[in-house]
C-alpha atoms as a PDB file:
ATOM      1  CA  UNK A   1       8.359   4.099  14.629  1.00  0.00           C
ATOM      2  CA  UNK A   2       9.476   4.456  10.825  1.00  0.00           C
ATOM      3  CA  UNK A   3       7.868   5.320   7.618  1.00  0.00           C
ATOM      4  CA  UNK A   4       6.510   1.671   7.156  1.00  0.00           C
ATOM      5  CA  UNK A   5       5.106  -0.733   9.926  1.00  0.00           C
ATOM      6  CA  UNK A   6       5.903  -4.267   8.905  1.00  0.00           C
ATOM      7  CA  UNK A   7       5.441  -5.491  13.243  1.00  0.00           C
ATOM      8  CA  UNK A   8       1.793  -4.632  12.763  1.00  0.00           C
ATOM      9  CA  UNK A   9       1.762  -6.763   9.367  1.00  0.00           C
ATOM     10  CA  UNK A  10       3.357 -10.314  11.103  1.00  0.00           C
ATOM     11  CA  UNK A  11       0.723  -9.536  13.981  1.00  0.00           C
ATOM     12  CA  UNK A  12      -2.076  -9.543  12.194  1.00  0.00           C
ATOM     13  CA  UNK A  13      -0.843 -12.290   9.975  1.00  0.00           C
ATOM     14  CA  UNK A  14      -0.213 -14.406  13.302  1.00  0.00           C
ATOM     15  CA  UNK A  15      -3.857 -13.484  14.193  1.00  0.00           C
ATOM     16  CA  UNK A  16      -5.123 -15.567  11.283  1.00  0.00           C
ATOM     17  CA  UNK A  17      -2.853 -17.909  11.589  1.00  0.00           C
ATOM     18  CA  UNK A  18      -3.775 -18.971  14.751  1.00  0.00           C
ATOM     19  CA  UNK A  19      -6.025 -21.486  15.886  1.00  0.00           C
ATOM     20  CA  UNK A  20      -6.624 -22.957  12.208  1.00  0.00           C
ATOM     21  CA  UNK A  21      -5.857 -26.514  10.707  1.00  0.00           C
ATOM     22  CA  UNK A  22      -5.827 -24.897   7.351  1.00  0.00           C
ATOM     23  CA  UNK A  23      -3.632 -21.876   6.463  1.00  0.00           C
ATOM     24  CA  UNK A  24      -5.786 -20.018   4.718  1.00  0.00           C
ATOM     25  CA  UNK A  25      -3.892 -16.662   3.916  1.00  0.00           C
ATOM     26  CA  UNK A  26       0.180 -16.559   2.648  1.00  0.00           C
ATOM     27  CA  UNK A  27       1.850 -13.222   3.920  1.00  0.00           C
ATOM     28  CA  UNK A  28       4.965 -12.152   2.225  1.00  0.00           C
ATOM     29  CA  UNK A  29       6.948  -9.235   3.590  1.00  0.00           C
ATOM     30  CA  UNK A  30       9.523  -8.038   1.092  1.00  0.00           C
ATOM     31  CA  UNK A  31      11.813  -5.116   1.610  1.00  0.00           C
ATOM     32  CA  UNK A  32      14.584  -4.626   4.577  1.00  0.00           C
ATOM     33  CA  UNK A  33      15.022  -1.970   7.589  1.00  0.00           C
ATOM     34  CA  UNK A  34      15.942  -1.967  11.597  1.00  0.00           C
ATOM     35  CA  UNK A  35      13.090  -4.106  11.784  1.00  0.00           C
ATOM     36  CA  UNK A  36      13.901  -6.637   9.281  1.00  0.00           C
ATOM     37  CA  UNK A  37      15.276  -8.770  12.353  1.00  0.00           C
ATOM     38  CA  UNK A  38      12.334  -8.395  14.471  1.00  0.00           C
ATOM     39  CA  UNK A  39       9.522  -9.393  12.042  1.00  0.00           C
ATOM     40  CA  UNK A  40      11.759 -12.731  10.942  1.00  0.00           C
ATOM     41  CA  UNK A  41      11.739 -13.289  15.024  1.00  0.00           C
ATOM     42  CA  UNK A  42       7.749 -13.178  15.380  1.00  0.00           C
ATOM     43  CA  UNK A  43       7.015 -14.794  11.639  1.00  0.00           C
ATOM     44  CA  UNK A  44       9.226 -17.711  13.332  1.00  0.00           C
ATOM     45  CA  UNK A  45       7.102 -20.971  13.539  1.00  0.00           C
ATOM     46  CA  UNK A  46       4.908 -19.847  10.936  1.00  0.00           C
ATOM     47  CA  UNK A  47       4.736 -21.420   7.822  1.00  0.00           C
ATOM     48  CA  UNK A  48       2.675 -19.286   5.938  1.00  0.00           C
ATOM     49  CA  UNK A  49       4.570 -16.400   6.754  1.00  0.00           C
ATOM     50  CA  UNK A  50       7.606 -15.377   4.275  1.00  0.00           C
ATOM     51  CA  UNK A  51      10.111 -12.422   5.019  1.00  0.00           C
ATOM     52  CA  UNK A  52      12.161 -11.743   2.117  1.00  0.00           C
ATOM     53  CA  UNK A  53      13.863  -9.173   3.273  1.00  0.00           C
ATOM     54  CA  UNK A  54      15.566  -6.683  -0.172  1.00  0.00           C
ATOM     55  CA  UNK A  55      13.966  -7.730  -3.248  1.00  0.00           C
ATOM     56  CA  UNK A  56      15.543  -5.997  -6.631  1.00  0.00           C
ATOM     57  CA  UNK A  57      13.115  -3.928  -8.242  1.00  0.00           C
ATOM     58  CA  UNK A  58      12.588  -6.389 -11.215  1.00  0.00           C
ATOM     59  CA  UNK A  59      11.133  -9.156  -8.545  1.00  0.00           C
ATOM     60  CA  UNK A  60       8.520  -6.499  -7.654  1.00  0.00           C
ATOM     61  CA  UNK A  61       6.226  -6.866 -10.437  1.00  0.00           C
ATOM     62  CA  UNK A  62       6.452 -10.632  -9.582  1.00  0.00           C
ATOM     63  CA  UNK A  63       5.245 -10.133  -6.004  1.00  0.00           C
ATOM     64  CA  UNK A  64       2.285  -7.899  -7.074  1.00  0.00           C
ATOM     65  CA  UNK A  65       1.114 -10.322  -9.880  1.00  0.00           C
ATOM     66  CA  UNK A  66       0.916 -12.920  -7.248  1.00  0.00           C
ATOM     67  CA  UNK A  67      -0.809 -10.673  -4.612  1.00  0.00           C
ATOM     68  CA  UNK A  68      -4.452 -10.549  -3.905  1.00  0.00           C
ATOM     69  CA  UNK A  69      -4.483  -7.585  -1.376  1.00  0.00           C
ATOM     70  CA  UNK A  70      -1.574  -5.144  -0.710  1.00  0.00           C
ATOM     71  CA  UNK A  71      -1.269  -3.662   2.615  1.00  0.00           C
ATOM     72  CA  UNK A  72       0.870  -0.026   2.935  1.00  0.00           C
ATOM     73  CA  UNK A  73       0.728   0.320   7.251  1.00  0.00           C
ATOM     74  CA  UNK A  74       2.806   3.897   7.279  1.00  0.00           C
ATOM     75  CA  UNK A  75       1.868   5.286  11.000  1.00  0.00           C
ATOM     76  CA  UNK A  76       2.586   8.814   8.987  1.00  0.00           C
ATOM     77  CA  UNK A  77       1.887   8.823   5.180  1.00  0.00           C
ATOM     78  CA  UNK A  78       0.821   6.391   3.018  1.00  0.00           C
ATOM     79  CA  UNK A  79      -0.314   8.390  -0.485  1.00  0.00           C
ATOM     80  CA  UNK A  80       3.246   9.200  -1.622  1.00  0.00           C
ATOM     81  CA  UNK A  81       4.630   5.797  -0.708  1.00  0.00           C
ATOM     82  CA  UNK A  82       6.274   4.638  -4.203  1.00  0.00           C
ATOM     83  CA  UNK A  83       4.853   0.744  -3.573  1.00  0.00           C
ATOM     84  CA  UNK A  84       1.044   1.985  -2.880  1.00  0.00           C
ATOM     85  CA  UNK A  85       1.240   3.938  -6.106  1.00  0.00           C
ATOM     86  CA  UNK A  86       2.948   0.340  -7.965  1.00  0.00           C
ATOM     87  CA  UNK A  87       0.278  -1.587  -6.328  1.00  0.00           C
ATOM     88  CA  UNK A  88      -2.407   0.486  -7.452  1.00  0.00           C
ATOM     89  CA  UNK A  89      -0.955   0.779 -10.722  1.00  0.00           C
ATOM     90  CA  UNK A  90      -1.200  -3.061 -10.666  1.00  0.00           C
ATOM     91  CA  UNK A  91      -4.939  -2.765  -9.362  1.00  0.00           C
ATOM     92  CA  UNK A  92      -4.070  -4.443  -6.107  1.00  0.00           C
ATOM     93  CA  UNK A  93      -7.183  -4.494  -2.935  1.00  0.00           C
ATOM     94  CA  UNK A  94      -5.178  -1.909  -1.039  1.00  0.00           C
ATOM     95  CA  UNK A  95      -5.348  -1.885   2.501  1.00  0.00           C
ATOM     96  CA  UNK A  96      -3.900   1.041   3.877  1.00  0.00           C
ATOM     97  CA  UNK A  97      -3.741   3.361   7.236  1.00  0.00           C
ATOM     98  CA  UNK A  98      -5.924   6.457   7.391  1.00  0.00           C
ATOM     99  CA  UNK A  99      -2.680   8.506   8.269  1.00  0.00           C
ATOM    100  CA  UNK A 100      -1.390  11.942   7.254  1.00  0.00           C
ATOM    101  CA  UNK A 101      -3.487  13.132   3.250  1.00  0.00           C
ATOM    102  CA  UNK A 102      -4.174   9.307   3.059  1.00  0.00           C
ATOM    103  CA  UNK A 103      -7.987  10.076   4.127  1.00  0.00           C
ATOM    104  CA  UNK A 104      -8.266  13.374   1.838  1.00  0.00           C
ATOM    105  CA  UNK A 105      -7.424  11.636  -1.474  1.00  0.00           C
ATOM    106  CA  UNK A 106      -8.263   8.264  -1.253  1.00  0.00           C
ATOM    107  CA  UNK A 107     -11.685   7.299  -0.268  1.00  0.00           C
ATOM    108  CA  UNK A 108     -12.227   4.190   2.152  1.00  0.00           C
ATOM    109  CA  UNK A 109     -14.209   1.014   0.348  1.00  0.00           C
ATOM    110  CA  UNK A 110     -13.428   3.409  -2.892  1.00  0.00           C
ATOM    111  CA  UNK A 111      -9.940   3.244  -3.739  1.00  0.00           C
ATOM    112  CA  UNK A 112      -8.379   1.643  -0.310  1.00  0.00           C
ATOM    113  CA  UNK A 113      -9.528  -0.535   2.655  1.00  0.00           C
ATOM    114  CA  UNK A 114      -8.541   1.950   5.403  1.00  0.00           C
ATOM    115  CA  UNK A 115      -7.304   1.436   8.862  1.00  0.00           C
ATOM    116  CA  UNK A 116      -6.417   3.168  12.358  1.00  0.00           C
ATOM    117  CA  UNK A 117      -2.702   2.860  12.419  1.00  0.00           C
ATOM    118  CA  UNK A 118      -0.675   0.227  15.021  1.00  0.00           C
ATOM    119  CA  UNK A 119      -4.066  -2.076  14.481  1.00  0.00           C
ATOM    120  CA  UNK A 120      -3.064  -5.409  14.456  1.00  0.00           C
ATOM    121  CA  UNK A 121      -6.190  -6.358  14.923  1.00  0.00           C
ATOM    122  CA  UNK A 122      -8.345  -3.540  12.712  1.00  0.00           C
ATOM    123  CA  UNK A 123      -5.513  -5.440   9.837  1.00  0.00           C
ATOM    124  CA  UNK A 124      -6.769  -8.987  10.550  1.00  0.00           C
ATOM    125  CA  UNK A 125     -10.581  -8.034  10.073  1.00  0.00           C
ATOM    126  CA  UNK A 126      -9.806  -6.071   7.133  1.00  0.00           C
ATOM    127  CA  UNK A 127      -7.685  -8.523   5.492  1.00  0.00           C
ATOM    128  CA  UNK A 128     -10.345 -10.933   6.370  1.00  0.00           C
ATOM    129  CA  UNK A 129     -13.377  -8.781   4.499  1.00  0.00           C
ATOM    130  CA  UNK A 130     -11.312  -8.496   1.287  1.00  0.00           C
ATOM    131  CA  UNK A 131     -10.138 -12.350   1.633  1.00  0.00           C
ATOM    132  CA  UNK A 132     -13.975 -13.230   1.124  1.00  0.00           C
ATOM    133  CA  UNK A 133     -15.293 -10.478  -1.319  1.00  0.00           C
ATOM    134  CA  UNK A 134     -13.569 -10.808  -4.509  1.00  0.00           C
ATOM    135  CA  UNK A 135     -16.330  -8.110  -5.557  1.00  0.00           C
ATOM    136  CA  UNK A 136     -15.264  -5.894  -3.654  1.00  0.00           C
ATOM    137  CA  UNK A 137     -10.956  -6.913  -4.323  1.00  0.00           C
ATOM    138  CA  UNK A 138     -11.592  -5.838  -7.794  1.00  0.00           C
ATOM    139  CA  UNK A 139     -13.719  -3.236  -7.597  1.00  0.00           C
ATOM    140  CA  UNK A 140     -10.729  -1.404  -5.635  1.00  0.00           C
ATOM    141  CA  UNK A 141      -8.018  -2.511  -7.512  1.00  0.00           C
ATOM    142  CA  UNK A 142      -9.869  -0.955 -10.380  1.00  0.00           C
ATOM    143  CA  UNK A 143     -10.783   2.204  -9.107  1.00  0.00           C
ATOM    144  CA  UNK A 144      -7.132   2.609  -7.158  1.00  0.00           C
ATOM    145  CA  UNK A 145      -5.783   1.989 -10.863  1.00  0.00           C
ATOM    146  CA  UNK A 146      -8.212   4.863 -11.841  1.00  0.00           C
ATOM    147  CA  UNK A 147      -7.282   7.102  -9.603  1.00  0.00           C
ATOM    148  CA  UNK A 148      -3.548   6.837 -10.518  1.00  0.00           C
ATOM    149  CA  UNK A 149      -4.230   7.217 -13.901  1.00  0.00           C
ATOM    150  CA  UNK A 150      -5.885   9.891 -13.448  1.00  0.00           C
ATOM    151  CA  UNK A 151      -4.013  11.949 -10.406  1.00  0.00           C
ATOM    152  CA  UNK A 152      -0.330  10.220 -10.639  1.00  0.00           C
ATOM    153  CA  UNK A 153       0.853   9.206 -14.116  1.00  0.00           C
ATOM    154  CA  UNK A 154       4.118  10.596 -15.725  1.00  0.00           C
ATOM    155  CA  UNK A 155       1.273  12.699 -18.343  1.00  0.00           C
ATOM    156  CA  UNK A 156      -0.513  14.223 -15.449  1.00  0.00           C
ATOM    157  CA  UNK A 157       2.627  15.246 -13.374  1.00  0.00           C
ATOM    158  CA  UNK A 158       4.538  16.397 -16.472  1.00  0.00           C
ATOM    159  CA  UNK A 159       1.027  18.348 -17.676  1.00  0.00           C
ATOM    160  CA  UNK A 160       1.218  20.082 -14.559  1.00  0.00           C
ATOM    161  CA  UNK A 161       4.213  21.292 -14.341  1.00  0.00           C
ATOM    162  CA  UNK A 162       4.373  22.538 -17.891  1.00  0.00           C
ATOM    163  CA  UNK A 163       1.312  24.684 -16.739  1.00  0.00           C
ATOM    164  CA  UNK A 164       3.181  25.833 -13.945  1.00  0.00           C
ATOM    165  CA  UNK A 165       6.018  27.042 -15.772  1.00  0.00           C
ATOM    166  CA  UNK A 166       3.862  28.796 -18.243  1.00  0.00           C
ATOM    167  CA  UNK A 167       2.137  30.634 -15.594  1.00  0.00           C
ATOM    168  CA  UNK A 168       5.492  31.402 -13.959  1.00  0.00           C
ATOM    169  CA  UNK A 169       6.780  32.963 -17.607  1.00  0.00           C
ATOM    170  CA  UNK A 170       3.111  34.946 -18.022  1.00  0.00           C
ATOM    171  CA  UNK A 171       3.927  36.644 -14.835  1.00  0.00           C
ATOM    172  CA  UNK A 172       7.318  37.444 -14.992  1.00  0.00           C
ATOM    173  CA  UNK A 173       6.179  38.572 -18.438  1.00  0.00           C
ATOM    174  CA  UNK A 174       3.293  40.518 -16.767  1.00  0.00           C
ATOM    175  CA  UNK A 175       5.846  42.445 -13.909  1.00  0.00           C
ATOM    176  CA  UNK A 176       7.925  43.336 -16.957  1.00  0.00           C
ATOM    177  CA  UNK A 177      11.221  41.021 -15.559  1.00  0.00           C
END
């Protein structure tokens, strides 16, 4: 298994999609991979399924403006995934896998909706909850933007490693090099 889980995605979307005269939910996949084949194969037959397969960066903005919930399935790391930090920074519901530091810096029904990993159906309940609680959509997308702001912008990093560099020069300074 890769960095990113898409199979586990076009599961769970084929779990609501199932046994319903209304499609309720649209999924949209975007990005490519050695999987990009697979998850057109089981979205097949379903309508309210989209693969796009490469989007250019510019078209990303796009797809998060017309998202309700974003889902980042890593079966390893999630928190230093560039599109979780872009769909917090759009305040996007995040729904996310409680792999790797996921679970140390992001706090479940906080910042993320967390997940066991490979849980097509953990994804369908969770996607579910946040479909029906608009409440509680915003209320992460809000405090995911938050905690980028505060833990993740281009200030905070560059902040930090001025300090570092300063307390690099103090020493040197200190050990007489």
């Amino acid at each position: 298994m890769g960095f990113k889980d898409p199979l586990t995605f076009v599961k769970a979307a084929r779990l609501l999609s199932q046994n319903t005269n209304e499609l309720a939910h649209q999924f949209v996949i975007a990005g490519d991979g050695e999987l990009l084949e697979e998850c057109r194969r089981l979205a097949s037959g379903y309508k309210n399924i989209s693969i796009l397969g490469w989007v250019e960066p510019e078209e990303v903005d796009e797809l998060m403006s017309q998202a309700d919930t974003f889902c980042q399935l890593s079966p390893q790391e999630n928190l230093w995934a560039s599109t979780l930090i872009c769909a917090m920074n759009h305040r996007k519901a995040v729904i996310c896998t409680d792999v790797g530091y996921t679970g140390r810096y992001l706090k479940h029904k906080h910042h993320v909706f967390m997940i066991p990993p490979n849980n097509p159906t953990a994804l369908a309940e969770a996607i579910t909850v946040l479909a029906n609680d608009d409440q509680m959509r915003q209320t992460l997308g809000e405090n995911a933007y938050a905690f980028v702001q505060e833990n993740l912008s281009l200030e905070k990093i560059t902040n930090q490693i001025r300090q570092l560099l300063i307390q690099s020069l103090q020493t040197q300074k200190a050990s007489g090099n």
